[in-house]
N, C-alpha and C. Protein backbone atom coordinates (compact mmCIF):
# COMPACT_ATOMS: atom_id res chain seq x y z
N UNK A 1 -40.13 43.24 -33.59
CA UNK A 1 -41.31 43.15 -34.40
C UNK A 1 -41.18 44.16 -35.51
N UNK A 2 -40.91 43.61 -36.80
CA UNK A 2 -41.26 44.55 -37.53
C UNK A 2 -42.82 45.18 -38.08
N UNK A 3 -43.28 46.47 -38.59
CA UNK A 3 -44.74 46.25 -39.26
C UNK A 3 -44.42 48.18 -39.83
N UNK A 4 -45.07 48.11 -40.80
CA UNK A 4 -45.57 49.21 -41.53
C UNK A 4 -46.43 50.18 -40.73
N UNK A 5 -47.28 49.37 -39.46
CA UNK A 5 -48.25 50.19 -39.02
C UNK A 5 -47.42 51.18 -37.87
N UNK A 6 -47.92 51.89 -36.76
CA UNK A 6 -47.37 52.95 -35.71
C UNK A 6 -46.56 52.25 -34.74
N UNK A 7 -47.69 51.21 -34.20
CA UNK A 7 -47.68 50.86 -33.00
C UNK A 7 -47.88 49.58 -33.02
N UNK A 8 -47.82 48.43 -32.02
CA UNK A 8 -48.02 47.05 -31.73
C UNK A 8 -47.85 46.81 -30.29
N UNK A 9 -48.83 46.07 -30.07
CA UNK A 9 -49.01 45.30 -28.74
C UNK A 9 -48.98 43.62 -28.51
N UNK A 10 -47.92 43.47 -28.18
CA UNK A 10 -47.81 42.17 -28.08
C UNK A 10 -48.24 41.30 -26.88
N UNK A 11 -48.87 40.27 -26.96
CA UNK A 11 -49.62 39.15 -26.16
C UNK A 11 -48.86 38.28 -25.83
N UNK A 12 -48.98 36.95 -24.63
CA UNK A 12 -48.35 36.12 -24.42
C UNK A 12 -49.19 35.20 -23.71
N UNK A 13 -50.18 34.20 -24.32
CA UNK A 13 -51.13 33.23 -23.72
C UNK A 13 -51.94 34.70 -23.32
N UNK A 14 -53.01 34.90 -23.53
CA UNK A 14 -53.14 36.32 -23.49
C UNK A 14 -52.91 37.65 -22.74
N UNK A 15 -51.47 37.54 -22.21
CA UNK A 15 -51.22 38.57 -21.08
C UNK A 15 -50.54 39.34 -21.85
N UNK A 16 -50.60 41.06 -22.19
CA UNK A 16 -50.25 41.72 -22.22
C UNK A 16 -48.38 42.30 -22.23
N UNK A 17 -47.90 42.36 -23.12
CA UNK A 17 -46.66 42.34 -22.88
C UNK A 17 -46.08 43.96 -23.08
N UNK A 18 -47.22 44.49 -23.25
CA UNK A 18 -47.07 46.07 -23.49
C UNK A 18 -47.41 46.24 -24.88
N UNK A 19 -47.38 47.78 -25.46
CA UNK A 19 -47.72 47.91 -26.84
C UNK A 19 -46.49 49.04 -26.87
N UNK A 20 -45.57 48.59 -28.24
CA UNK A 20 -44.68 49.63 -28.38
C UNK A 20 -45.03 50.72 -29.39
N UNK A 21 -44.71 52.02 -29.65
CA UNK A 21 -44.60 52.83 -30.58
C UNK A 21 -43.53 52.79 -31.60
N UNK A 22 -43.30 53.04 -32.94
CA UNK A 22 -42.27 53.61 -33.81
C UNK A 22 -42.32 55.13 -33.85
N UNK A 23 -40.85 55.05 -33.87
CA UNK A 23 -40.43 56.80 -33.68
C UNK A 23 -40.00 56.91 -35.15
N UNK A 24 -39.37 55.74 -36.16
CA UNK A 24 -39.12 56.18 -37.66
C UNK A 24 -39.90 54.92 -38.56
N UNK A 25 -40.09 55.23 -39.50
CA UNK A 25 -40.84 54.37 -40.27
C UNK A 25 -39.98 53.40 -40.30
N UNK A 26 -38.88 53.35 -40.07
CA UNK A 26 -37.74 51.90 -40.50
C UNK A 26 -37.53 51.26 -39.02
N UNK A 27 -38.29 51.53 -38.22
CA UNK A 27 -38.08 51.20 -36.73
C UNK A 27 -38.74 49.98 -36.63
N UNK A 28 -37.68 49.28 -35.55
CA UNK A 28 -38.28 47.76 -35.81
C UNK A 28 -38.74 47.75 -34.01
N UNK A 29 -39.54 47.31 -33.53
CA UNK A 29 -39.98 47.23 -32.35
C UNK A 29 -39.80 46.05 -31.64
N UNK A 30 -39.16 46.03 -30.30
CA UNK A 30 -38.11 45.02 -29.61
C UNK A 30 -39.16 45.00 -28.08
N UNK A 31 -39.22 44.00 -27.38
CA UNK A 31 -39.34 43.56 -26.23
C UNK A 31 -38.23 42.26 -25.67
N UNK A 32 -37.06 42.65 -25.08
CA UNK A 32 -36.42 42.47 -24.45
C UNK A 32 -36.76 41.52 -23.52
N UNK A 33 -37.42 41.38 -22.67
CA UNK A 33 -37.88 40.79 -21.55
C UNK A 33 -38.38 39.26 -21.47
N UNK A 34 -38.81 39.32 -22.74
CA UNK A 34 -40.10 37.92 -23.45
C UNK A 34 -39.35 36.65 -22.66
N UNK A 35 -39.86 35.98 -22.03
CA UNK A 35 -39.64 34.30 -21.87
C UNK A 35 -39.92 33.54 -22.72
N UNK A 36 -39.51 32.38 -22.87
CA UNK A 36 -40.26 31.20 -23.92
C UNK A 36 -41.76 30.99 -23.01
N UNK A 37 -42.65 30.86 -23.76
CA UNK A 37 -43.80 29.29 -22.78
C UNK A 37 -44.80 29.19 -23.77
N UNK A 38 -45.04 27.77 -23.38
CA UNK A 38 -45.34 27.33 -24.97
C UNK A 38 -46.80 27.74 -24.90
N UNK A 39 -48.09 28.18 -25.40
CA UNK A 39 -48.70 28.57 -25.81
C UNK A 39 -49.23 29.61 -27.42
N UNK A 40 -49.50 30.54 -27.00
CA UNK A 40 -49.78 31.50 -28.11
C UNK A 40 -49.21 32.88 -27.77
N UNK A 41 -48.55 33.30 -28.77
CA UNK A 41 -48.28 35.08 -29.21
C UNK A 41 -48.72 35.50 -29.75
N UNK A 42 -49.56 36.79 -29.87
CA UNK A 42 -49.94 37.35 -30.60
C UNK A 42 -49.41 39.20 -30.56
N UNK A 43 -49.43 39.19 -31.68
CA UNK A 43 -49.30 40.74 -32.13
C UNK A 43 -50.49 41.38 -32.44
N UNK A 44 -50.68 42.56 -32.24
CA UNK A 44 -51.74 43.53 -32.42
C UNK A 44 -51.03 44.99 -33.13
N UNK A 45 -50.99 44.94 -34.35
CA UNK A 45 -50.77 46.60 -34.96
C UNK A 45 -51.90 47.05 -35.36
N UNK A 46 -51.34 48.88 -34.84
CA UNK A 46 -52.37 49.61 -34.74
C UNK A 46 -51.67 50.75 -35.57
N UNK A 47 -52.66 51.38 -37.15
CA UNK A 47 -52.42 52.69 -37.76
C UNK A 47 -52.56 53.67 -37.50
N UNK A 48 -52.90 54.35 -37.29
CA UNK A 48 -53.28 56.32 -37.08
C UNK A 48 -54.02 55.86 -35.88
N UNK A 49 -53.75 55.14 -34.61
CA UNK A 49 -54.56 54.62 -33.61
C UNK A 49 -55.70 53.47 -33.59
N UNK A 50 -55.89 52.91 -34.66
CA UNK A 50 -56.89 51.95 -34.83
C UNK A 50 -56.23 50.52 -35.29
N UNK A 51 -56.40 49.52 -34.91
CA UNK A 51 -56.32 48.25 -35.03
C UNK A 51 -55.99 48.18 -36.45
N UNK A 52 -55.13 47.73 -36.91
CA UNK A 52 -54.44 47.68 -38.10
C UNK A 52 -54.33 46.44 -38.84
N UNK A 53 -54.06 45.17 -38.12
CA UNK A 53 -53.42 44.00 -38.47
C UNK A 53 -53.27 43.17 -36.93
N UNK A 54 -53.23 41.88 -37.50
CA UNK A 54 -53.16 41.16 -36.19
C UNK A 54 -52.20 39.64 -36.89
N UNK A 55 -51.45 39.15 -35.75
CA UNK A 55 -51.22 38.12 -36.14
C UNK A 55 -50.81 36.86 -35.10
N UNK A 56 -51.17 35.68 -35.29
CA UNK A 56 -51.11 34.60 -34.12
C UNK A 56 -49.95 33.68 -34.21
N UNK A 57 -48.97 32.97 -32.66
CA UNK A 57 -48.36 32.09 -33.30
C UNK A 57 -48.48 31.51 -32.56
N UNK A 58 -48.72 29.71 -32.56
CA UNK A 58 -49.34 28.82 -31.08
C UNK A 58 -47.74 27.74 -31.53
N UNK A 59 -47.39 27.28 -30.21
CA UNK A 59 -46.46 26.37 -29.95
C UNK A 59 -47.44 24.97 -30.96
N UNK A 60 -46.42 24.52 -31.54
CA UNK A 60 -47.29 23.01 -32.41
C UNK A 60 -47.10 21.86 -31.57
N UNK A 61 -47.42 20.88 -31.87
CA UNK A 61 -47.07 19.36 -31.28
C UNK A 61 -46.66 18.74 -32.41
N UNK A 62 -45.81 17.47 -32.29
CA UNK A 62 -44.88 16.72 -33.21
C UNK A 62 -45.77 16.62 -34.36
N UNK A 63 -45.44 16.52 -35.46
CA UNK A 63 -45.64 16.37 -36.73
C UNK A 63 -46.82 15.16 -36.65
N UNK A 64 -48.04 15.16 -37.55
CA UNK A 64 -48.60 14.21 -37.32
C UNK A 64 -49.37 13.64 -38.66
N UNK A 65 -49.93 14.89 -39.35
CA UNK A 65 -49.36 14.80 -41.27
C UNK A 65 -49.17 15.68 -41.88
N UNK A 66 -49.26 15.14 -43.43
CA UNK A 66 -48.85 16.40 -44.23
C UNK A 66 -50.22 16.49 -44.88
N UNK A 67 -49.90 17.54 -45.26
CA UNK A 67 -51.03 18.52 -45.68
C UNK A 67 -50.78 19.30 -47.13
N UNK A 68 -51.12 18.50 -48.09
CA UNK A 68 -50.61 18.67 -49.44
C UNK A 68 -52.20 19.84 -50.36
N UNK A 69 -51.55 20.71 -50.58
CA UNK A 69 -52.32 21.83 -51.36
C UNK A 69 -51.87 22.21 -52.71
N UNK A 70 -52.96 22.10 -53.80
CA UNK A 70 -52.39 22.17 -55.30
C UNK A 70 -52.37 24.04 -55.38
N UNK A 71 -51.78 24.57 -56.30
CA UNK A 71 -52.57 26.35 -56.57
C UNK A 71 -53.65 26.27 -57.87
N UNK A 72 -53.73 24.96 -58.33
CA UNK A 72 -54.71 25.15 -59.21
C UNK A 72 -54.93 23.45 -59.26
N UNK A 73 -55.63 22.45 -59.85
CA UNK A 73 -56.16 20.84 -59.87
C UNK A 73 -56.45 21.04 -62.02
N UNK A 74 -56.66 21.57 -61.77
CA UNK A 74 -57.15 21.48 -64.04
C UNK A 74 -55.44 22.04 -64.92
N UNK A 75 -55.21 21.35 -65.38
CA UNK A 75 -53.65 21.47 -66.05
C UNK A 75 -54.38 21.64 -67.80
N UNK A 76 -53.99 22.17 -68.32
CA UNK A 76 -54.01 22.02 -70.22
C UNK A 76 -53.35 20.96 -70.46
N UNK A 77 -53.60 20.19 -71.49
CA UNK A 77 -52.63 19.18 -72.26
C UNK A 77 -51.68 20.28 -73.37
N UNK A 78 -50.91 20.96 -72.47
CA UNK A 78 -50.11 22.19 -73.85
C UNK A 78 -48.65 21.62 -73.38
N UNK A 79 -48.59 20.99 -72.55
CA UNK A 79 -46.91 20.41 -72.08
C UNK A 79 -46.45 21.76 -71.67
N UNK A 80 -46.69 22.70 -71.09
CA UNK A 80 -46.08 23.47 -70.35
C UNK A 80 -46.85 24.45 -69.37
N UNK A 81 -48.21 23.72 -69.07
CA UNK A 81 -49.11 24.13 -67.86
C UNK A 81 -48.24 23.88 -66.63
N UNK A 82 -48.12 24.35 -65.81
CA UNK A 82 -48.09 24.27 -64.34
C UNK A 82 -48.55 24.07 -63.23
N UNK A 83 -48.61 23.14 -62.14
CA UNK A 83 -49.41 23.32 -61.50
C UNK A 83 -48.31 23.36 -60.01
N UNK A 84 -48.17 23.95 -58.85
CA UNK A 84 -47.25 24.50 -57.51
C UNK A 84 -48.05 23.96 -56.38
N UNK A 85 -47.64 22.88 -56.20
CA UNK A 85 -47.97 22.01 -54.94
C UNK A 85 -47.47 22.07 -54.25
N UNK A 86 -47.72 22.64 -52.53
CA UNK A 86 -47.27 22.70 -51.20
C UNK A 86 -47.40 21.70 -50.36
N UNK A 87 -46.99 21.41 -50.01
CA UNK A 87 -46.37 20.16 -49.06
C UNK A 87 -46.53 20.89 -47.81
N UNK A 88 -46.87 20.68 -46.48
CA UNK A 88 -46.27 21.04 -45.27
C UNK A 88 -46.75 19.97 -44.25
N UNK A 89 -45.67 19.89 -43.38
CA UNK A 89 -45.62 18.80 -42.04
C UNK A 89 -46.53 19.30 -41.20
N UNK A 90 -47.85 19.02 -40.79
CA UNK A 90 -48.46 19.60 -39.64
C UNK A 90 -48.88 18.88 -38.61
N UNK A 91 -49.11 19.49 -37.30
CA UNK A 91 -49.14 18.47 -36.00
C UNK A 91 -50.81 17.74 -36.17
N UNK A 92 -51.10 17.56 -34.93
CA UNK A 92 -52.72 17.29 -34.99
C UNK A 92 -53.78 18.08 -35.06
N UNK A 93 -53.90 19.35 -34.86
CA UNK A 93 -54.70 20.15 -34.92
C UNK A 93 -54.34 21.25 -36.75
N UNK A 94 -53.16 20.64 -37.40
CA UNK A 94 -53.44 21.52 -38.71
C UNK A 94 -52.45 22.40 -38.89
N UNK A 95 -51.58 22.87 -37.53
CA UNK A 95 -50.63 23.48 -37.80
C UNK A 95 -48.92 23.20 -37.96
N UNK A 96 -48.80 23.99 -39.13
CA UNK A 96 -46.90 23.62 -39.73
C UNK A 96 -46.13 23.63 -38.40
N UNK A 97 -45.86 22.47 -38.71
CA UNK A 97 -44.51 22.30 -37.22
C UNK A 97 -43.19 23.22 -37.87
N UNK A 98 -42.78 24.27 -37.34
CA UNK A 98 -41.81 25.18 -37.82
C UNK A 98 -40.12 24.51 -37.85
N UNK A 99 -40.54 23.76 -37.15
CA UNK A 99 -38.74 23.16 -37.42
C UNK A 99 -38.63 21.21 -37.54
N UNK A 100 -39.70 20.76 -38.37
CA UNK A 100 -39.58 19.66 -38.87
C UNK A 100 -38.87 20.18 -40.08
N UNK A 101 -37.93 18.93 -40.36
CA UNK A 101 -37.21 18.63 -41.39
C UNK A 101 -37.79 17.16 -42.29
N UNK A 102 -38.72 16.88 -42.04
CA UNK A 102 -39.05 15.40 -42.41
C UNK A 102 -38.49 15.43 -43.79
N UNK A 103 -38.23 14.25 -44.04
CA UNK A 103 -37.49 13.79 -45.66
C UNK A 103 -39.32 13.23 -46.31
N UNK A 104 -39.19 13.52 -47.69
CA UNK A 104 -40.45 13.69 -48.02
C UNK A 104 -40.09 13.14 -49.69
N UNK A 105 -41.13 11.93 -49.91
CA UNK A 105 -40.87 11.32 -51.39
C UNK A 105 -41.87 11.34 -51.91
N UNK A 106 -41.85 12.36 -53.25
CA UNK A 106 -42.91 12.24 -53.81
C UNK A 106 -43.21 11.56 -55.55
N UNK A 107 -44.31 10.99 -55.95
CA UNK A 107 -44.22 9.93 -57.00
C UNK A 107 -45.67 10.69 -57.84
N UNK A 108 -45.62 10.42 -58.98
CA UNK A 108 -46.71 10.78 -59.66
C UNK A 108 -47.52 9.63 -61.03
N UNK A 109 -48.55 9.60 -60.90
CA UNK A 109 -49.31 8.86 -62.00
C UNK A 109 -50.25 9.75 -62.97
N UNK A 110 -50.28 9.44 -64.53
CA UNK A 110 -51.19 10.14 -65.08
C UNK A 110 -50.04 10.92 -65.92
N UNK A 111 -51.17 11.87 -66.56
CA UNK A 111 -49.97 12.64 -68.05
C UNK A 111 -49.46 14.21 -67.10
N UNK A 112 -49.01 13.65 -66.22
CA UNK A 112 -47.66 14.80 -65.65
C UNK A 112 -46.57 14.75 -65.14
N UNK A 113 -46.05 15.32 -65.08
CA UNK A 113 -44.51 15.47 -64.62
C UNK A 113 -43.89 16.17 -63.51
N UNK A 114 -43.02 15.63 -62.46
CA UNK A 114 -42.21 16.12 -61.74
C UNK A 114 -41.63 17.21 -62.58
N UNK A 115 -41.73 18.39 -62.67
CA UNK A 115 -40.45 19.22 -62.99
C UNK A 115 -39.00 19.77 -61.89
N UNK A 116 -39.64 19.99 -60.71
CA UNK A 116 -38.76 20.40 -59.37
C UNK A 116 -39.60 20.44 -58.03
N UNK A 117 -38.62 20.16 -57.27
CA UNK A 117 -38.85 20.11 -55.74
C UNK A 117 -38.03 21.29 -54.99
N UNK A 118 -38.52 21.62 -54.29
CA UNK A 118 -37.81 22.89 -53.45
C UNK A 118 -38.39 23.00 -52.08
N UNK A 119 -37.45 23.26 -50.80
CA UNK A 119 -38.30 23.83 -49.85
C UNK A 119 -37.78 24.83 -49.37
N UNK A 120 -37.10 26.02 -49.97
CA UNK A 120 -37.01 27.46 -49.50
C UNK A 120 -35.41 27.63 -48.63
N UNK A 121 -34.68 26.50 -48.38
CA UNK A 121 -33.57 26.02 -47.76
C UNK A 121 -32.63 26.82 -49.32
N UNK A 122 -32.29 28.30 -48.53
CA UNK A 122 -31.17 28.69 -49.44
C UNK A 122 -29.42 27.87 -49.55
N UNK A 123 -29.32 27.21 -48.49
CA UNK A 123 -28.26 26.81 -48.44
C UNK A 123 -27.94 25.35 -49.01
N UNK A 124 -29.05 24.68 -49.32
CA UNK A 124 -29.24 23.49 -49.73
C UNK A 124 -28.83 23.63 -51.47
N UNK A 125 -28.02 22.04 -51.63
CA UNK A 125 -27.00 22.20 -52.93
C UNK A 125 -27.59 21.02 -53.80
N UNK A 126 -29.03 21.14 -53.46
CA UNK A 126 -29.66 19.71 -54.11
C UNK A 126 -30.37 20.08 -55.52
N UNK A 127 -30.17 19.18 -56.32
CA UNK A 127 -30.77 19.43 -57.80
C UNK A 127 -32.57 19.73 -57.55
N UNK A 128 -32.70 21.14 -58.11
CA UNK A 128 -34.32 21.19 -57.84
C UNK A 128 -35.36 19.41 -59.05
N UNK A 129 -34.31 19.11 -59.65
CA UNK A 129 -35.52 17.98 -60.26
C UNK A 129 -35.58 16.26 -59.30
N UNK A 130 -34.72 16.80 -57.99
CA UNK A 130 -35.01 15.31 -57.17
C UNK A 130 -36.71 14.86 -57.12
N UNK A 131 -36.84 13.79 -56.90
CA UNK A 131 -38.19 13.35 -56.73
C UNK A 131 -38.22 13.19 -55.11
N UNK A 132 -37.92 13.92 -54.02
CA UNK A 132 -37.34 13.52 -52.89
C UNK A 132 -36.61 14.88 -52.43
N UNK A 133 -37.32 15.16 -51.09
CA UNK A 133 -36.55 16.51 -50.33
C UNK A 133 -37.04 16.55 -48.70
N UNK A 134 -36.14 17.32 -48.29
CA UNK A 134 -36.66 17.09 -47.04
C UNK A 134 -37.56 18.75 -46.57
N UNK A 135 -38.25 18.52 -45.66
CA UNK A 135 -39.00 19.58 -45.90
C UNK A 135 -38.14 20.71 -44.83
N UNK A 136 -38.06 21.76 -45.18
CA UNK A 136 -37.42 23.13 -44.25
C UNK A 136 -38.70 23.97 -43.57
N UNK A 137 -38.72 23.90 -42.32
CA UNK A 137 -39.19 24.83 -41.60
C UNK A 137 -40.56 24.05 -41.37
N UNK A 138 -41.16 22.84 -41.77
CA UNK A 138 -42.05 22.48 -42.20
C UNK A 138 -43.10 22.36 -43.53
N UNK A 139 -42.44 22.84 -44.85
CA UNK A 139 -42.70 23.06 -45.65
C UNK A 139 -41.91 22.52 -47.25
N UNK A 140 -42.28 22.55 -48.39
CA UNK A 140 -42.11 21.79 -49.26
C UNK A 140 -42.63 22.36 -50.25
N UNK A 141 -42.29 22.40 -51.27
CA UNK A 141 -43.27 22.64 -52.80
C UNK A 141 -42.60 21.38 -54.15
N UNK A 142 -43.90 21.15 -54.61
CA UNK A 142 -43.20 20.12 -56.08
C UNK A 142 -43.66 20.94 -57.12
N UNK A 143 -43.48 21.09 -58.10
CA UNK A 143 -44.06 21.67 -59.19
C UNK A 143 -44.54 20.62 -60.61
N UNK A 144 -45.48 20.30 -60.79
CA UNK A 144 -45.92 19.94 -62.18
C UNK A 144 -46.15 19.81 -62.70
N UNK A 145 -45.38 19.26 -64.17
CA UNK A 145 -46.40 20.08 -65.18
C UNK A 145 -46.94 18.83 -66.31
N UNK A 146 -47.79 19.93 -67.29
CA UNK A 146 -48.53 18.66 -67.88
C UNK A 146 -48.21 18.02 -69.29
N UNK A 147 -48.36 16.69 -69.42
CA UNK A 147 -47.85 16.45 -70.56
C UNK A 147 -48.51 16.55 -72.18
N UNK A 148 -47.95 16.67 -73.07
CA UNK A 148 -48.23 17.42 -74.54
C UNK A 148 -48.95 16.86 -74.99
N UNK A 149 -50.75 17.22 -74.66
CA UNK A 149 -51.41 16.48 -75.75
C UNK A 149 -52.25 14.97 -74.96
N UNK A 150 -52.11 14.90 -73.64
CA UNK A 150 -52.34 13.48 -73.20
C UNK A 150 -53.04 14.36 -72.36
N UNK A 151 -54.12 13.49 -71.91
CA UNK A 151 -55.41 13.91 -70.76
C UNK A 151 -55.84 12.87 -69.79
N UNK A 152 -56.00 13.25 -68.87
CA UNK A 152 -56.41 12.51 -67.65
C UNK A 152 -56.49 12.63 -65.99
N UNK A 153 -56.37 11.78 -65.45
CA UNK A 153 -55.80 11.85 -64.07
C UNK A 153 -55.03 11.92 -63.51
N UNK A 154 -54.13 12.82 -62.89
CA UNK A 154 -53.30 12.89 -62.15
C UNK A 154 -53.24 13.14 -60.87
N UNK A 155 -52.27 11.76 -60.24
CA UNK A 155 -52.28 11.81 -58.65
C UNK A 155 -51.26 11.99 -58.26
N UNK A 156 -50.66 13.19 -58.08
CA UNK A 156 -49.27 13.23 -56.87
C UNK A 156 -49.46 12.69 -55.65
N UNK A 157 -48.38 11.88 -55.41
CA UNK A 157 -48.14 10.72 -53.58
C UNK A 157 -47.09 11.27 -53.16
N UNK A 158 -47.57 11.68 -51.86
CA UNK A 158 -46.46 12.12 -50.82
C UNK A 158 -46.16 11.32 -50.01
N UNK A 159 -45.12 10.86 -49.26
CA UNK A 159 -45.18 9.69 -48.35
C UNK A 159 -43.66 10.43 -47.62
N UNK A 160 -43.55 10.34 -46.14
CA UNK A 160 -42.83 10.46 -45.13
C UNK A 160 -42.55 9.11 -44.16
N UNK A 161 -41.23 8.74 -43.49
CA UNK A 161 -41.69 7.62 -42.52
C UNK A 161 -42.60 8.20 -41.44
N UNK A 162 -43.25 7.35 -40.84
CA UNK A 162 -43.73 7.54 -39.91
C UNK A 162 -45.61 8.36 -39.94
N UNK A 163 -45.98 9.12 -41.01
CA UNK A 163 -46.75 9.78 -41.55
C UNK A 163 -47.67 9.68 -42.58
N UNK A 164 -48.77 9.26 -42.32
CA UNK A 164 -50.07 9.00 -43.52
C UNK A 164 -49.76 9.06 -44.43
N UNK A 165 -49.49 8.51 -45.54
CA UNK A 165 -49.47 9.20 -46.79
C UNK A 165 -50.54 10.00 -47.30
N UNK A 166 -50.44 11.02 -48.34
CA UNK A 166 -51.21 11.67 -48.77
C UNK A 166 -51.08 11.83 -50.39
N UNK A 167 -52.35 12.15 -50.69
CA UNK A 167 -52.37 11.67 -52.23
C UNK A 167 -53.21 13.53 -52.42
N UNK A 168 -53.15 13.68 -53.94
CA UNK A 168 -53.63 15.17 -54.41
C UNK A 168 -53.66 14.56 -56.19
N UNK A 169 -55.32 14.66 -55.99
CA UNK A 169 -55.40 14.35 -57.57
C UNK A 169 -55.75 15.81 -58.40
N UNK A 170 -55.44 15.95 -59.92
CA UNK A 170 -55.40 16.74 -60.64
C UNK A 170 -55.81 16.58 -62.23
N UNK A 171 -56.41 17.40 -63.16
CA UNK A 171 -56.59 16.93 -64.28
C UNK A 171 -56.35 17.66 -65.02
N UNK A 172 -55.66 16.69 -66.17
CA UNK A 172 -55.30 17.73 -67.87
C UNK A 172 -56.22 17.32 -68.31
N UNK A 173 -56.38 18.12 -69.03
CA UNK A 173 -57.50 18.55 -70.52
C UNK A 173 -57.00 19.24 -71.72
């Protein structure tokens, strides 16, 4: 476990797995012992003795959709607005399945543009302007942008086999 804070106590479906100390600020904190079982882990860091940070991780179930998020929906008509759309595979309850790879095609209508696709896969030798990627770790981003001077609606379509499609509308002005 790494963390900035002193100390951490780690959970397992909520049983106690001990709480370790750091002896140097670059100290990374290890429990040895851990079994797999699928439920929840949680971490508990603690600063100068007080609850610091917390963080959860629950076993997912198979992929069931995606879950497409813009960082902004209003684009300029300046032809070089941006807009960073996340993609991620999630089970039924909402959470990123961590080791889906689903192959993921995405299409757009309206005055914007595919500029690139990426999903964080350093080793991958694929042109970031495919219209088409598969997602790493459960995750995905498209980026795009808007075209010069034209206004309207824009709908990015995501589509996977097996998986709802999902649509994310957006507008230049």
């Amino acid at each position: 476990m790494y963390t900035s804070g002193d100390a951490v106590e780690l959970f397992l479906n909520g049983k106690s797995l001990g709480r370790r100390e750091k002896a140097h600020s670059y100290d990374r904190l290890t429990w040895d012992d851990v079994r797999y079982e699928p439920g929840s882990l949680k971490a508990i860091a603690y600063k100068n003795g007080q609850k610091w940070a917390e963080e959860l991780v629950e076993t997912t179930g198979k992929p069931a959709a995606l879950q497409v998020t813009a960082e902004k929906t209003e684009l300029k008509s300046d032809g070089t607005d941006l807009s960073f759309i996340r993609v991620a595979v999630v089970d039924s309850q909402g959470r990123v399945v961590p080791r889906s790879k689903n192959h993921l095609k995405f299409s757009v209508t309206g005055p914007a543009e595919i500029i690139a696709t990426d999903n964080g896969d350093a080793t991958s030798l694929l042109p970031f302007q495919l219209s088409e990627r598969d997602a790493y770790n459960g995750l995905a981003l498209v980026i795009l942008r808007s075209q010069y001077m034209k206004q309207g609606k824009v709908v990015l379509t995501v589509e996977s086999k097996g998986l709802p499609k999902q649509k994310i509308a957006l507008k230049v002005e």
